[in-house]
Structure formats: C-alpha cells, structure tokens
C-alpha atoms as a PDB file:
ATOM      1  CA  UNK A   1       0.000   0.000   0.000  1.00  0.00           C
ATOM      2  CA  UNK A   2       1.484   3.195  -1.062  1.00  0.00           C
ATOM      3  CA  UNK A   3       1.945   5.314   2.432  1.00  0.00           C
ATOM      4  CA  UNK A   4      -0.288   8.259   1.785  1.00  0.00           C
ATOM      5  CA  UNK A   5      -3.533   6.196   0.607  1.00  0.00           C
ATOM      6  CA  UNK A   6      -6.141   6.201   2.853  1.00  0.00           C
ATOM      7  CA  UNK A   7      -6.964   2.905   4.576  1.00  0.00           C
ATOM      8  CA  UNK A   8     -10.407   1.271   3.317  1.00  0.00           C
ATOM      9  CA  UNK A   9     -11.565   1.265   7.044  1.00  0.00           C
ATOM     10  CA  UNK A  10     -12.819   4.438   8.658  1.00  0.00           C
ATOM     11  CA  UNK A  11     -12.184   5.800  12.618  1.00  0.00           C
ATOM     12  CA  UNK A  12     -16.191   5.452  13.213  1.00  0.00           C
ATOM     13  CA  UNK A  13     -16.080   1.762  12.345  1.00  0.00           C
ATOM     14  CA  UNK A  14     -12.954   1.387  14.871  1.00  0.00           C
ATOM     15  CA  UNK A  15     -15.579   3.981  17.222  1.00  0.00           C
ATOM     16  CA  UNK A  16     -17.967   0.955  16.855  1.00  0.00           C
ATOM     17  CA  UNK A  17     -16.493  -1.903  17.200  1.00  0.00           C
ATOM     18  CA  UNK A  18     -14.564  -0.457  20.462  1.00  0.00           C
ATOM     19  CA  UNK A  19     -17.686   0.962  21.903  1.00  0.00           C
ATOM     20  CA  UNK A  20     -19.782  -2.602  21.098  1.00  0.00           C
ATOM     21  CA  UNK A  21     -16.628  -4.421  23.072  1.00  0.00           C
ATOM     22  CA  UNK A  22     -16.313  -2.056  26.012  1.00  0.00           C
ATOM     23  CA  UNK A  23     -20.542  -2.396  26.926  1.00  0.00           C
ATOM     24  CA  UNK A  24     -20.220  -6.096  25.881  1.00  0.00           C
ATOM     25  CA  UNK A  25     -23.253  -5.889  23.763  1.00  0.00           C
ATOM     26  CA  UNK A  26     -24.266  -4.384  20.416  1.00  0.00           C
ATOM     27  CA  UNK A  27     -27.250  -3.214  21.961  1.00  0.00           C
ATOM     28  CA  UNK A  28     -25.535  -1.388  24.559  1.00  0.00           C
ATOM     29  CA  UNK A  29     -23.089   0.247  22.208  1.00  0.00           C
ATOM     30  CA  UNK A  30     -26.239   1.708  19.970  1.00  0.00           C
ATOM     31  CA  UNK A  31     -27.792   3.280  23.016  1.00  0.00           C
ATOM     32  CA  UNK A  32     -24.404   5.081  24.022  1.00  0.00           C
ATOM     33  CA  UNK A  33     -23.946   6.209  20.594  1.00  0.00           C
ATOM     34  CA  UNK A  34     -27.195   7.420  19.572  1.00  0.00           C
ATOM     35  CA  UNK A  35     -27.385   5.023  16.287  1.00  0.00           C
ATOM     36  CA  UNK A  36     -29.159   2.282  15.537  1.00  0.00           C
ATOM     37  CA  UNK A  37     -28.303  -1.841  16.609  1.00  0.00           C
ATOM     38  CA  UNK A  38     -28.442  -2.408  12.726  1.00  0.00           C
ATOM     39  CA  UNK A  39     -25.985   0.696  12.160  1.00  0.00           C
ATOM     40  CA  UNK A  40     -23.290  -0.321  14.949  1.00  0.00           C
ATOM     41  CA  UNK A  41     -23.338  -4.295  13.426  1.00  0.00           C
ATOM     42  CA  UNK A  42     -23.073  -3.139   9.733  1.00  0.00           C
ATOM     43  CA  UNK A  43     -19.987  -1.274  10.573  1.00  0.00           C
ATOM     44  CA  UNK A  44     -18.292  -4.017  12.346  1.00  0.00           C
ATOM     45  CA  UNK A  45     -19.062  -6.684   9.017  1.00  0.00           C
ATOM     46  CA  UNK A  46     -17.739  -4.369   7.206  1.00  0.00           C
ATOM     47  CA  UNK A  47     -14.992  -3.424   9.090  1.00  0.00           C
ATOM     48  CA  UNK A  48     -13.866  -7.347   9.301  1.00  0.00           C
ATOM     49  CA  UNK A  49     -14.742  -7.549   5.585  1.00  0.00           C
ATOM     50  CA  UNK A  50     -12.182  -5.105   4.816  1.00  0.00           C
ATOM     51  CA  UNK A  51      -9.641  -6.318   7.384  1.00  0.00           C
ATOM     52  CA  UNK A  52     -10.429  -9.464   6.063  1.00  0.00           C
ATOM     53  CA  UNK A  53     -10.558 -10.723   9.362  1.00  0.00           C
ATOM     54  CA  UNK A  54     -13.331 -12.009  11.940  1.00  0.00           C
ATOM     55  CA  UNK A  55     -13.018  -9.052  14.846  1.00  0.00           C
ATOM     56  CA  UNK A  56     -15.752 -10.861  17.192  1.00  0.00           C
ATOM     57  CA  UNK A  57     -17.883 -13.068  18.135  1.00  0.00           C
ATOM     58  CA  UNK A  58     -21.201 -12.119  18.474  1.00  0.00           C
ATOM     59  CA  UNK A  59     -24.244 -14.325  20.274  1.00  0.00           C
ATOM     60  CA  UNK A  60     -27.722 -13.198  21.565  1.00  0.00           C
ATOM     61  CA  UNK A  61     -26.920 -14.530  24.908  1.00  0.00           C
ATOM     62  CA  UNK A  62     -23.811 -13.735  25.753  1.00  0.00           C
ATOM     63  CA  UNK A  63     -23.224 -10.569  23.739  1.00  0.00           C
ATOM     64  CA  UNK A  64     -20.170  -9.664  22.155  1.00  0.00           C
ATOM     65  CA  UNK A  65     -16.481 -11.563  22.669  1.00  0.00           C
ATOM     66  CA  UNK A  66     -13.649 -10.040  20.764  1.00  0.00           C
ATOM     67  CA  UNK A  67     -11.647 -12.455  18.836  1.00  0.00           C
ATOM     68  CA  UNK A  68      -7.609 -12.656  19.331  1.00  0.00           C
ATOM     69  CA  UNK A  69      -7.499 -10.108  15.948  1.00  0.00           C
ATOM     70  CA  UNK A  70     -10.324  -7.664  17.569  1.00  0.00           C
ATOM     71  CA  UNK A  71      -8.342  -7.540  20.219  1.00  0.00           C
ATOM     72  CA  UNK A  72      -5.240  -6.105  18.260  1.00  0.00           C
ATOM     73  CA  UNK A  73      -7.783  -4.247  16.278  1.00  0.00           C
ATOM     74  CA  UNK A  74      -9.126  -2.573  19.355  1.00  0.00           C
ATOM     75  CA  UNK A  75      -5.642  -2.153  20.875  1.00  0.00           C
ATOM     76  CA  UNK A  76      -4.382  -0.261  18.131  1.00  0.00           C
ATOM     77  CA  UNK A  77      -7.379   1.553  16.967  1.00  0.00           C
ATOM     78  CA  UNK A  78      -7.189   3.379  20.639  1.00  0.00           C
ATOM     79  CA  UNK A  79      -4.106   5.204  19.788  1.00  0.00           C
ATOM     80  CA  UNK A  80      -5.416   6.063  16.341  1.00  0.00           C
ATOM     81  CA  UNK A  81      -8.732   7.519  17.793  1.00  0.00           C
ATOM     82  CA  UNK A  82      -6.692   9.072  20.358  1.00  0.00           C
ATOM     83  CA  UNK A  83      -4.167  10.265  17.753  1.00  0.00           C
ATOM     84  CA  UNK A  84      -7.323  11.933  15.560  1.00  0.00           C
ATOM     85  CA  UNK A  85      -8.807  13.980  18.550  1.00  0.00           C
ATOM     86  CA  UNK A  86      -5.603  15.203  19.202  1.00  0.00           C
ATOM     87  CA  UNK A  87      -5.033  16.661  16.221  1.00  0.00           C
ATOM     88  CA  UNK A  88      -8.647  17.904  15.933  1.00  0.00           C
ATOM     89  CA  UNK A  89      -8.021  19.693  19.579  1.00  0.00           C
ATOM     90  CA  UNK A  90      -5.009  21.299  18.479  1.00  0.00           C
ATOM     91  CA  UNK A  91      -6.206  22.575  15.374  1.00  0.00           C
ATOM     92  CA  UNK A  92      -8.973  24.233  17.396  1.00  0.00           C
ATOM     93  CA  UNK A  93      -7.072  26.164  19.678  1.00  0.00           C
ATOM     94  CA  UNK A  94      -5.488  29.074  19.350  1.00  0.00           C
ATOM     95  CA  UNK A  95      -1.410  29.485  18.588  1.00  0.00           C
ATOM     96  CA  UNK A  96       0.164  28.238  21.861  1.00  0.00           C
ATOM     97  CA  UNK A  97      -2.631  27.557  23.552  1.00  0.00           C
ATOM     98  CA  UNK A  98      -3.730  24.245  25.559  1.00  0.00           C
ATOM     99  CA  UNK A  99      -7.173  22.863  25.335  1.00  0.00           C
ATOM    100  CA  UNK A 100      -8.985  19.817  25.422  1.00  0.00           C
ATOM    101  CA  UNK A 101     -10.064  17.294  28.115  1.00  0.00           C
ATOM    102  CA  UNK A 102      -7.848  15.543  30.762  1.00  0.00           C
ATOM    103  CA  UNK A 103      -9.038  13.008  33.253  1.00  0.00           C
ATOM    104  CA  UNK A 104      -7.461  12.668  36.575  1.00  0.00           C
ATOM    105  CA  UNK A 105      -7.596   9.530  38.307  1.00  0.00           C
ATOM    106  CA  UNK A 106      -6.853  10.275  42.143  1.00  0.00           C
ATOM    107  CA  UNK A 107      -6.580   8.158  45.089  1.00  0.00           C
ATOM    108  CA  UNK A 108      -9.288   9.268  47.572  1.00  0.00           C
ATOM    109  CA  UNK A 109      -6.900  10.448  50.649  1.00  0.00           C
ATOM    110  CA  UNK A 110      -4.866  12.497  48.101  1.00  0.00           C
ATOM    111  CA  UNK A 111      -8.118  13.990  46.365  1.00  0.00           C
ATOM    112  CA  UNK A 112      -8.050  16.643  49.528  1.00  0.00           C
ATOM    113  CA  UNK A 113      -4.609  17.897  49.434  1.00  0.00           C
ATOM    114  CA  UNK A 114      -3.644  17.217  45.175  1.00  0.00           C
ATOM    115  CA  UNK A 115      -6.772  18.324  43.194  1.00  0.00           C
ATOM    116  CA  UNK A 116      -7.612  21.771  44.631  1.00  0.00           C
ATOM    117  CA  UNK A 117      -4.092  22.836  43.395  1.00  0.00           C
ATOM    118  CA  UNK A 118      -4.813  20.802  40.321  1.00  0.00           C
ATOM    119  CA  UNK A 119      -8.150  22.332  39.365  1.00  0.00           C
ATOM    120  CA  UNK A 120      -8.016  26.222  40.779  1.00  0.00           C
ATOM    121  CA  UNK A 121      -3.996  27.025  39.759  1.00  0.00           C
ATOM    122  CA  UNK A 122      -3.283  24.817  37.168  1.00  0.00           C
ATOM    123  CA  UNK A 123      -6.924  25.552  35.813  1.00  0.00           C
ATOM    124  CA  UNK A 124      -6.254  29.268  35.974  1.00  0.00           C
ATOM    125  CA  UNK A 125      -3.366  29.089  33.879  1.00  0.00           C
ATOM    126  CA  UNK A 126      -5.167  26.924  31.125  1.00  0.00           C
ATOM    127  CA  UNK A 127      -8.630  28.271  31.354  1.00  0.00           C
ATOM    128  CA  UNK A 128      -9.553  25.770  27.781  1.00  0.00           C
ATOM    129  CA  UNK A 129      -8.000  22.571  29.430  1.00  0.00           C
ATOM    130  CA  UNK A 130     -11.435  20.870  30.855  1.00  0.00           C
ATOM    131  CA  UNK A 131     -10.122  18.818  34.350  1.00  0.00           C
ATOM    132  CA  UNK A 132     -12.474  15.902  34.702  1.00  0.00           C
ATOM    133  CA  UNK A 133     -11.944  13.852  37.862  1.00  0.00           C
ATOM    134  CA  UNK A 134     -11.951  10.195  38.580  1.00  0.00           C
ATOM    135  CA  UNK A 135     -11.370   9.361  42.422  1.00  0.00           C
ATOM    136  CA  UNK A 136     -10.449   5.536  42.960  1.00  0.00           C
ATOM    137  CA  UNK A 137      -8.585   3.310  45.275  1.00  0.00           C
ATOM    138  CA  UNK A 138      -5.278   2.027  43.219  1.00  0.00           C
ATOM    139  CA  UNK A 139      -6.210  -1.347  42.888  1.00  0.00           C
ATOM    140  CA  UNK A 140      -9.150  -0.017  40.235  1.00  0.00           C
ATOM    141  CA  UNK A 141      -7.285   1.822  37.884  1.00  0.00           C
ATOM    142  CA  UNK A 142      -5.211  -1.657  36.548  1.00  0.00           C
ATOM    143  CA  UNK A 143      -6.050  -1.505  32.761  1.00  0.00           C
ATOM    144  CA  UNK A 144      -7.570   2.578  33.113  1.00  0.00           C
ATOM    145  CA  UNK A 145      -4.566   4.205  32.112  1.00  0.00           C
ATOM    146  CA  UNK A 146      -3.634   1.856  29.163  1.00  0.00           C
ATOM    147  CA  UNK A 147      -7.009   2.246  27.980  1.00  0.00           C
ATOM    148  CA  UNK A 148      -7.049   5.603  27.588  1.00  0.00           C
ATOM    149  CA  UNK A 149     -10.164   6.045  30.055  1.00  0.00           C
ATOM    150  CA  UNK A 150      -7.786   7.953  32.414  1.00  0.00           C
ATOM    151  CA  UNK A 151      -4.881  10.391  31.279  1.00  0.00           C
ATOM    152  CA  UNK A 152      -2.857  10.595  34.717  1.00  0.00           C
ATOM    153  CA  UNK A 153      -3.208   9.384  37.776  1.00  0.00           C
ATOM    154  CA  UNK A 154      -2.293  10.465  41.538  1.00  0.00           C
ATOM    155  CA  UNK A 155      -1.216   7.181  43.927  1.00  0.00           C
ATOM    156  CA  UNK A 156       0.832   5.948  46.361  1.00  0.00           C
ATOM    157  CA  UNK A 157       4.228   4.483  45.288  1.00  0.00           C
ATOM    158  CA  UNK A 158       3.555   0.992  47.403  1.00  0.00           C
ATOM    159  CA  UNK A 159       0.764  -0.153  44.914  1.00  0.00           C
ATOM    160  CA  UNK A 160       1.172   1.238  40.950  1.00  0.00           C
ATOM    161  CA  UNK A 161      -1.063  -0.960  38.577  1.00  0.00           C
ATOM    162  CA  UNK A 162       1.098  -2.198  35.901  1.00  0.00           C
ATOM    163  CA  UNK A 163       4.262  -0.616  34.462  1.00  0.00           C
ATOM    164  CA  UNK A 164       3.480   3.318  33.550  1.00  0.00           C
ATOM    165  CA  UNK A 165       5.895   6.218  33.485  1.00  0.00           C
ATOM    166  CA  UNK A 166       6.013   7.665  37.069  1.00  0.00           C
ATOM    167  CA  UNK A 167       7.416  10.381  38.723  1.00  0.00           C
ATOM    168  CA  UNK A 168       7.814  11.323  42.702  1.00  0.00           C
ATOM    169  CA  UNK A 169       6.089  14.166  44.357  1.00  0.00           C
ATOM    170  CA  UNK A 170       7.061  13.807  47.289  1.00  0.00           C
ATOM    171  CA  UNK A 171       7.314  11.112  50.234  1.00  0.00           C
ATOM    172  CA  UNK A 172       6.065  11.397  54.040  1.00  0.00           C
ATOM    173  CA  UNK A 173       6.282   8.220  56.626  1.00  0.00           C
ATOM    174  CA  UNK A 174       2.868   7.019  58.236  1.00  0.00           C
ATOM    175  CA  UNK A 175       1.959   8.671  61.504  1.00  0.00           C
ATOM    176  CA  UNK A 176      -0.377   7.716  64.572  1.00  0.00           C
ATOM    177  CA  UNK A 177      -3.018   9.450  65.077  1.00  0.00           C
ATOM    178  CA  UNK A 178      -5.328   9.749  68.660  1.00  0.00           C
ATOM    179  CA  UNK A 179      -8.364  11.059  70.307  1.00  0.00           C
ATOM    180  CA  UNK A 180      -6.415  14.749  72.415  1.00  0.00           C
ATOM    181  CA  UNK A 181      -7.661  12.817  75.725  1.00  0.00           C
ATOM    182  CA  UNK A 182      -5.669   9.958  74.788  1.00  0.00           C
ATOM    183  CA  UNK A 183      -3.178   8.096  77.302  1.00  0.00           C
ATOM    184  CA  UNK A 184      -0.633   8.706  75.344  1.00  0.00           C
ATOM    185  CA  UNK A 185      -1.273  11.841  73.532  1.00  0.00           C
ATOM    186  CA  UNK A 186       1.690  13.937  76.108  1.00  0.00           C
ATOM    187  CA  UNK A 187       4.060  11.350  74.363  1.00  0.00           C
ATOM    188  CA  UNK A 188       6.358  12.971  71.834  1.00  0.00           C
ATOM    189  CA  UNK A 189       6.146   9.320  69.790  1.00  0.00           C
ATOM    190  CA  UNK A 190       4.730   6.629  69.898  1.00  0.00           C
ATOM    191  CA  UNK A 191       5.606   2.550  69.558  1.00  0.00           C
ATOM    192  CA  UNK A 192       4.141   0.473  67.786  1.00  0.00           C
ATOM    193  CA  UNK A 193       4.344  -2.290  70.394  1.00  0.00           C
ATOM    194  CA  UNK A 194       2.725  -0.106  72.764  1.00  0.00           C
ATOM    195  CA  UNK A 195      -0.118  -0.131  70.333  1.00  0.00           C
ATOM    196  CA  UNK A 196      -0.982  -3.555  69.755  1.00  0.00           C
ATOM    197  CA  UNK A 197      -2.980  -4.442  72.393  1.00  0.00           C
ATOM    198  CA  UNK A 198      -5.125  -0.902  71.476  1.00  0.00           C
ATOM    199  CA  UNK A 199      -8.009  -1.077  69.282  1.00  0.00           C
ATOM    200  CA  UNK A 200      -7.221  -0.034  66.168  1.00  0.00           C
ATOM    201  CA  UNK A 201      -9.437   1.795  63.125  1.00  0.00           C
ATOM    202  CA  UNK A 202      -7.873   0.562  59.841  1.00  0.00           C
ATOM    203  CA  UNK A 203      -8.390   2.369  56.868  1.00  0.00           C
ATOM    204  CA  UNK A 204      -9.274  -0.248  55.212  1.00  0.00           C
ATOM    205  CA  UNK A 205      -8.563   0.442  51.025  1.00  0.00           C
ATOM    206  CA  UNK A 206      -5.793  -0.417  48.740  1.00  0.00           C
ATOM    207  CA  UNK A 207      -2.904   0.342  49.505  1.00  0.00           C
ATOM    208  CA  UNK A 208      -3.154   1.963  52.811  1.00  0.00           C
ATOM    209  CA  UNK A 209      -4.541  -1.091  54.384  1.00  0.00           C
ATOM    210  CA  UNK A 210      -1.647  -3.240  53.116  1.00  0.00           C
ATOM    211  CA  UNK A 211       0.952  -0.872  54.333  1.00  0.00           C
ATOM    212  CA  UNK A 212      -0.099  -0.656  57.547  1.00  0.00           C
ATOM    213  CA  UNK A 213      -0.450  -4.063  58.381  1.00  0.00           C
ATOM    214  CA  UNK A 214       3.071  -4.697  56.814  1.00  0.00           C
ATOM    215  CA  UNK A 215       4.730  -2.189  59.506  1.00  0.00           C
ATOM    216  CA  UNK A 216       2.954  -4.266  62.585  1.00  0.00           C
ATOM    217  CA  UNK A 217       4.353  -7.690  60.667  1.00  0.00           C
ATOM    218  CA  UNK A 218       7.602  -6.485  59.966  1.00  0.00           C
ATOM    219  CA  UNK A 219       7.626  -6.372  63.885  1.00  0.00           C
ATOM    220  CA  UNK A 220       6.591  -9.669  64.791  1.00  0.00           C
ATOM    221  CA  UNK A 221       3.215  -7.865  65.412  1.00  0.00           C
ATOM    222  CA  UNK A 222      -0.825  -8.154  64.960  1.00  0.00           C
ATOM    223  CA  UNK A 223      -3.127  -5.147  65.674  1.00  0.00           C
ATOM    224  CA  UNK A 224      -6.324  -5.422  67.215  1.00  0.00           C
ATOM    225  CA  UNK A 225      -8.673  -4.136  64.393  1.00  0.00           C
ATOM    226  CA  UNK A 226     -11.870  -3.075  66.089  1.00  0.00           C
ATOM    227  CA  UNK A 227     -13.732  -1.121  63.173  1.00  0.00           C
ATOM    228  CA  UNK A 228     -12.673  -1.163  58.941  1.00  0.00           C
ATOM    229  CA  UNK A 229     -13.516   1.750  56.816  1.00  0.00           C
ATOM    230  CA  UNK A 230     -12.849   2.929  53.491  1.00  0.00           C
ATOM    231  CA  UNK A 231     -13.072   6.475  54.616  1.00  0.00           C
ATOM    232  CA  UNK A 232     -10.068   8.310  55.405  1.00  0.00           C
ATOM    233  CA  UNK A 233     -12.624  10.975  57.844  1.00  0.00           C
ATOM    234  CA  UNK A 234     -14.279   7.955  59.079  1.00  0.00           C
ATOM    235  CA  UNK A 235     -10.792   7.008  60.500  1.00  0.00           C
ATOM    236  CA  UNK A 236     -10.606  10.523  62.235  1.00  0.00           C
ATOM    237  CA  UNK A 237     -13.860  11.059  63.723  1.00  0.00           C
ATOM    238  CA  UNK A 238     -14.110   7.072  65.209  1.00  0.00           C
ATOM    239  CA  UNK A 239     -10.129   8.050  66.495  1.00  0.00           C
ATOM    240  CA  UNK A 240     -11.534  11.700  67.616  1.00  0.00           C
ATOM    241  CA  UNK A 241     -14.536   9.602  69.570  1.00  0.00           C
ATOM    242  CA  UNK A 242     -11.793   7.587  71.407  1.00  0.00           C
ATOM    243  CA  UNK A 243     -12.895   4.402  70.009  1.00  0.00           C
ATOM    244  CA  UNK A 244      -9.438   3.615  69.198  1.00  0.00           C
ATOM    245  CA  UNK A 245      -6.144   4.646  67.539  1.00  0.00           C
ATOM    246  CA  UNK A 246      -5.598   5.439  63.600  1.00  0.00           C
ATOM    247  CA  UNK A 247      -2.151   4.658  61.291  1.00  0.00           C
ATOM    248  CA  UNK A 248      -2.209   6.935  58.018  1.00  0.00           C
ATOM    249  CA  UNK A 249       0.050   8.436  56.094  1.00  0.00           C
ATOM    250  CA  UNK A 250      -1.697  11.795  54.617  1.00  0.00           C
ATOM    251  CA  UNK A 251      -1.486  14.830  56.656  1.00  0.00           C
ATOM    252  CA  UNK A 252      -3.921  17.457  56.602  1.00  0.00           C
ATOM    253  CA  UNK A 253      -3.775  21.228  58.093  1.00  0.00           C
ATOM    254  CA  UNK A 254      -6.813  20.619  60.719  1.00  0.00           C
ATOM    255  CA  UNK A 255      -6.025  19.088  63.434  1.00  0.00           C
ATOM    256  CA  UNK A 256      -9.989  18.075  64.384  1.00  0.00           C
ATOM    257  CA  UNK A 257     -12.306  15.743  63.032  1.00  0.00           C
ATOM    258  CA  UNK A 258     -15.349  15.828  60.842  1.00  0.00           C
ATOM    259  CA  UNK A 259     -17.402  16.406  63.730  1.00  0.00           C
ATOM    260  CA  UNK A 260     -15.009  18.923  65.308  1.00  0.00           C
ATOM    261  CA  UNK A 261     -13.293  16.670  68.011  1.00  0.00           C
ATOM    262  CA  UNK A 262      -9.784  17.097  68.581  1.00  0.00           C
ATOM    263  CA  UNK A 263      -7.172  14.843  67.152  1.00  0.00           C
ATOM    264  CA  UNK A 264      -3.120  14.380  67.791  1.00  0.00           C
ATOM    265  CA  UNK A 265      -0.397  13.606  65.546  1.00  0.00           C
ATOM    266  CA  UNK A 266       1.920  10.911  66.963  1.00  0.00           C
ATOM    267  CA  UNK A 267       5.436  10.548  65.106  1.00  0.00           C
ATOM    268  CA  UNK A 268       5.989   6.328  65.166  1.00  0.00           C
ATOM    269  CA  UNK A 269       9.051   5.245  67.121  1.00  0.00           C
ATOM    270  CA  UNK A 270      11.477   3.819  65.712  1.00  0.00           C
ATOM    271  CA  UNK A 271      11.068   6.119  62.170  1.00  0.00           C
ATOM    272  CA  UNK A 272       9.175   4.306  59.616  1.00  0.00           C
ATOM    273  CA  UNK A 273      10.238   4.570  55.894  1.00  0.00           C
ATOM    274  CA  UNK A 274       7.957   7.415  54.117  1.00  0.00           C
ATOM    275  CA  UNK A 275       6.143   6.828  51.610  1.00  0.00           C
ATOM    276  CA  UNK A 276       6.004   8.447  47.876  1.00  0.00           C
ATOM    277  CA  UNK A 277       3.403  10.407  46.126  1.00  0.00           C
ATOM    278  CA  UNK A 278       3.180   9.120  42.416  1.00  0.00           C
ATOM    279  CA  UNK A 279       2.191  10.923  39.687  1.00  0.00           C
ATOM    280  CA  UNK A 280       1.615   7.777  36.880  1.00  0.00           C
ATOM    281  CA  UNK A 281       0.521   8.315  33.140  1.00  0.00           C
ATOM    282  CA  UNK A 282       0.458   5.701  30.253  1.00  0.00           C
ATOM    283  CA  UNK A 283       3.679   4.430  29.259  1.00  0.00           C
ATOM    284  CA  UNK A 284       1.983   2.908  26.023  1.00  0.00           C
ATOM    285  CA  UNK A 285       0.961   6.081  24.291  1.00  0.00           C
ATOM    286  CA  UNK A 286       1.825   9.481  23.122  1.00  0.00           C
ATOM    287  CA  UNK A 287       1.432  11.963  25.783  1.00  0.00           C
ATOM    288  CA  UNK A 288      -0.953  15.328  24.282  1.00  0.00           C
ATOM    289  CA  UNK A 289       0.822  18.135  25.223  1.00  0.00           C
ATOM    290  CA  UNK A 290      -2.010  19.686  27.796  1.00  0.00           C
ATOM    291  CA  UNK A 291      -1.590  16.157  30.034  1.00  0.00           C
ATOM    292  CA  UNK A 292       2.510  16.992  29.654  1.00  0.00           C
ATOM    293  CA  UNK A 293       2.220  20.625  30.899  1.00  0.00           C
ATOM    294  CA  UNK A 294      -0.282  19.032  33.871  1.00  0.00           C
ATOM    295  CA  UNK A 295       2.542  16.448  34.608  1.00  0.00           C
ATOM    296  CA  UNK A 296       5.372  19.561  34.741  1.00  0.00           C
ATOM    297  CA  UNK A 297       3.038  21.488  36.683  1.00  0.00           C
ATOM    298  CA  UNK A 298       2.361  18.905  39.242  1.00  0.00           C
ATOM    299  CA  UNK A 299       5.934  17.942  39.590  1.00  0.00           C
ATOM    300  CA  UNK A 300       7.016  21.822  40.003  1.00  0.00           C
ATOM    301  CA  UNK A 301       4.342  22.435  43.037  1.00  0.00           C
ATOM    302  CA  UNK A 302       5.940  22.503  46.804  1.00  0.00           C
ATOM    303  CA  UNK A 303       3.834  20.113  48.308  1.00  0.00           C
ATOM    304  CA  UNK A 304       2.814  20.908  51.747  1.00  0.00           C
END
C-alpha cells in the first residue's frame, strides 16, 4: 500500500467496534452512541470484511467476545482515535494555547490535598484545558490508564497498577493518630508495640490497608482491628470519639475531626520509611501536550 492512501476502514467503524466491546453488547453500544443496533453491526461486518478478518464473536446470549485479531484491532485503533482527537483539539485552539479534556484519576486520601491545586492554579493558567476527575482506590485503575479512560493518575508508590511512566512528588512516613484525651497523647512518639494491644481503626482500602499491616508484621506484630472503613474521615472522627487509635500516612492542616473533636499527631518510634506520592501516566501512548504541561506542573508544586 502506497503510504499516503487512505486505509479502506474508517475511525467510526474502529468507534464501533470499540464501543460494542467495552458495553459487551451491540445493543448497549447503539444506546451510548445514539445510532441504531443495525448501524453499529453493519460497521463491524464491514470493518472485518475489509480487514479481512473475523473481529468478534457475536451471540444473543452472551453478547459480544472479541476475537484474538479484535483484540489487536481494538488495541491499536485506541491510539489512532486518540491520535485523531488530538489533532482535531489542536487545530482548534489558538497558537500556543492548551485545550482539550484531561481526566485525573486520584486516590481518595490524596483527592483533599492534590486536586484543589490541580483544578483552581493549574486551571487558571489553562482556562480551555477541561479537568475531569476520577477518584479511585489504586487497585481499580489496573487496565484505566492503558485504555485511555484515564490520562494521569495520583497514587501511592507501594501499589502502581502495571508498568506506567512515574514520577515522585514527594514522600512522608505514616503517623499515629489519637483522640487529644488519649493516654498517650503527652508522648512525643509513639511505639508500635505499645499499640498492639489498642483497638485499632484501619483504613481499610488499597494500599493503605496493606501498608499498615506490613509495619505491625515487619515487627513480629498483629493489631487489634476493632472497626474497617474505606473512609479516610471515618478514621478521624471514630479516632476523635476515642474508640481507638488510627495509622495513616496523609497529613492534613486541621487538626480536628469531621465532627469537630480534637485529634493528635503521633510521630511512630522507631522512624518508619515514608512513603512516595506518584504521579503515573500511560507508558503505552503518546502523551498530548495539555496532560505533559499538567505532569510539569504537578511535579514543580511545593507540596505541603
């Protein structure tokens, strides 16, 4: 094929079939798109017709299965899409200037302290970038940021799905944290031995949960979990209650809980080692230069 002929396929066939194998079903695909069943399955015959390839599988029960050459199909047609809005973006913006969407996937104890800085200062600066935020524990984005479905992503170093391009923030070590009536809240540190026996509140989501059980075990020891949460301000206002003791590693600027009780920040004795702030993005694809500039900006900011 001579290199500047067009290929006999078109990017709303690749739209199709992608869609249609994302939402498992043909069905499904038509009612995201706004076209018809018939429409979304005519593209994808022809599209294997002129691949000369079968791209799927498709049965009434059990929807649509992509076929080892859909799979490649799909794969690659992702960075061509991807590649095509691109260039439509920067062709609609004026000389030097940013625009376009970028979607931020953020681990929910960072959400707090990285996206205000994200949205109001690095928004400000790039008034036609549109920030769109996904919040998720790390274990969820495996697959998100190959995909496409998420640009960049905020996480803790212990837990980074896959192998992306990463860069440090910055690092801090896990801290104790108590109700301000607390037996040992006069104590400058605090043991984790002297814990163990305490009831503990875990924050209990990936990979905070890991990583604090790993510091008792590298120990010889096993906290006494009395309560599990997902919620990082769950943590502080059970703690704040005096229903037992917290372990987390973000540090925020008010020192009471959701419902106003005070809390204490405990240093752990011996030091623990800190913990790095990741920003991740695909390591797979060509970075648009608005997600590059957010990646610069991010890295440039003096974390507090």
């Amino acid at each position: 094929m001579h290199p500047h002929q067009p290929p006999k396929f078109s990017l709303r066939q690749l739209s199709y079939l992608m869609t249609a194998a994302r939402l498992g079903t043909i069905s499904a695909a038509a009612a995201e798109l706004h076209v018809s069943s018939s429409a979304i399955s005519d593209s994808i015959t022809a599209l294997e017709h002129q691949l000369q390839s079968q791209l799927c599988i498709r049965r009434k029960a059990q929807g649509l299965v992509l076929t080892a050459a859909g799979k490649r199909v799909v794969e690659r047609g992702r960075a061509l899409i991807a590649e095509a809005n691109e260039l439509e973006s920067e062709l609609r913006t004026n000389d030097g200037e940013l625009a376009g969407p970028i979607t931020i996937g953020c681990y929910p104890t960072l959400a707090p302290m990285i996206l205000p800085v994200l949205l109001a200062d690095f928004g400000e600066q790039h008034p036609r970038v549109n920030l769109e935020i996904v919040e998720t524990t790390q274990d969820r984005l495996t697959g998100r940021l190959e995909s496409g479905e998420i640009d960049v992503a905020f996480v803790y170093e212990t837990l980074i799905p896959g192998t992306p391009n990463h860069a440090t923030l910055f690092a801090q070590p896990a801290h104790v944290i108590l109700a301000a009536d607390d037996p040992f809240a006069p104590r400058e540190t605090v043991r984790l031995e002297d814990l163990v026996e305490r009831d503990m509140i875990l924050l209990d989501s990936p990979p905070s949960s890991q990583h604090t059980l790993s510091m008792f075990h590298a120990r010889g020891l096993r906290p006494k979990i009395r309560h599990r949460t997902t919620s990082y301000e769950v943590v502080r206002t059970l703690v704040a209650r005096g229903l037992g003791y917290g372990v987390l590693v973000q540090r925020l600027g008010n020192p009471a809980s959701y419902e106003g009780y005070p809390l204490v920040t405990k240093e752990i004795e011996p030091a623990v080692e800190p913990v790095g702030v990741e920003v991740i993005w695909p390591s797979n694809a060509v970075v648009p230069a608005r997600v590059s500039a957010l990646i610069d900006f991010a890295l440039g900011v003096q974390w507090k």
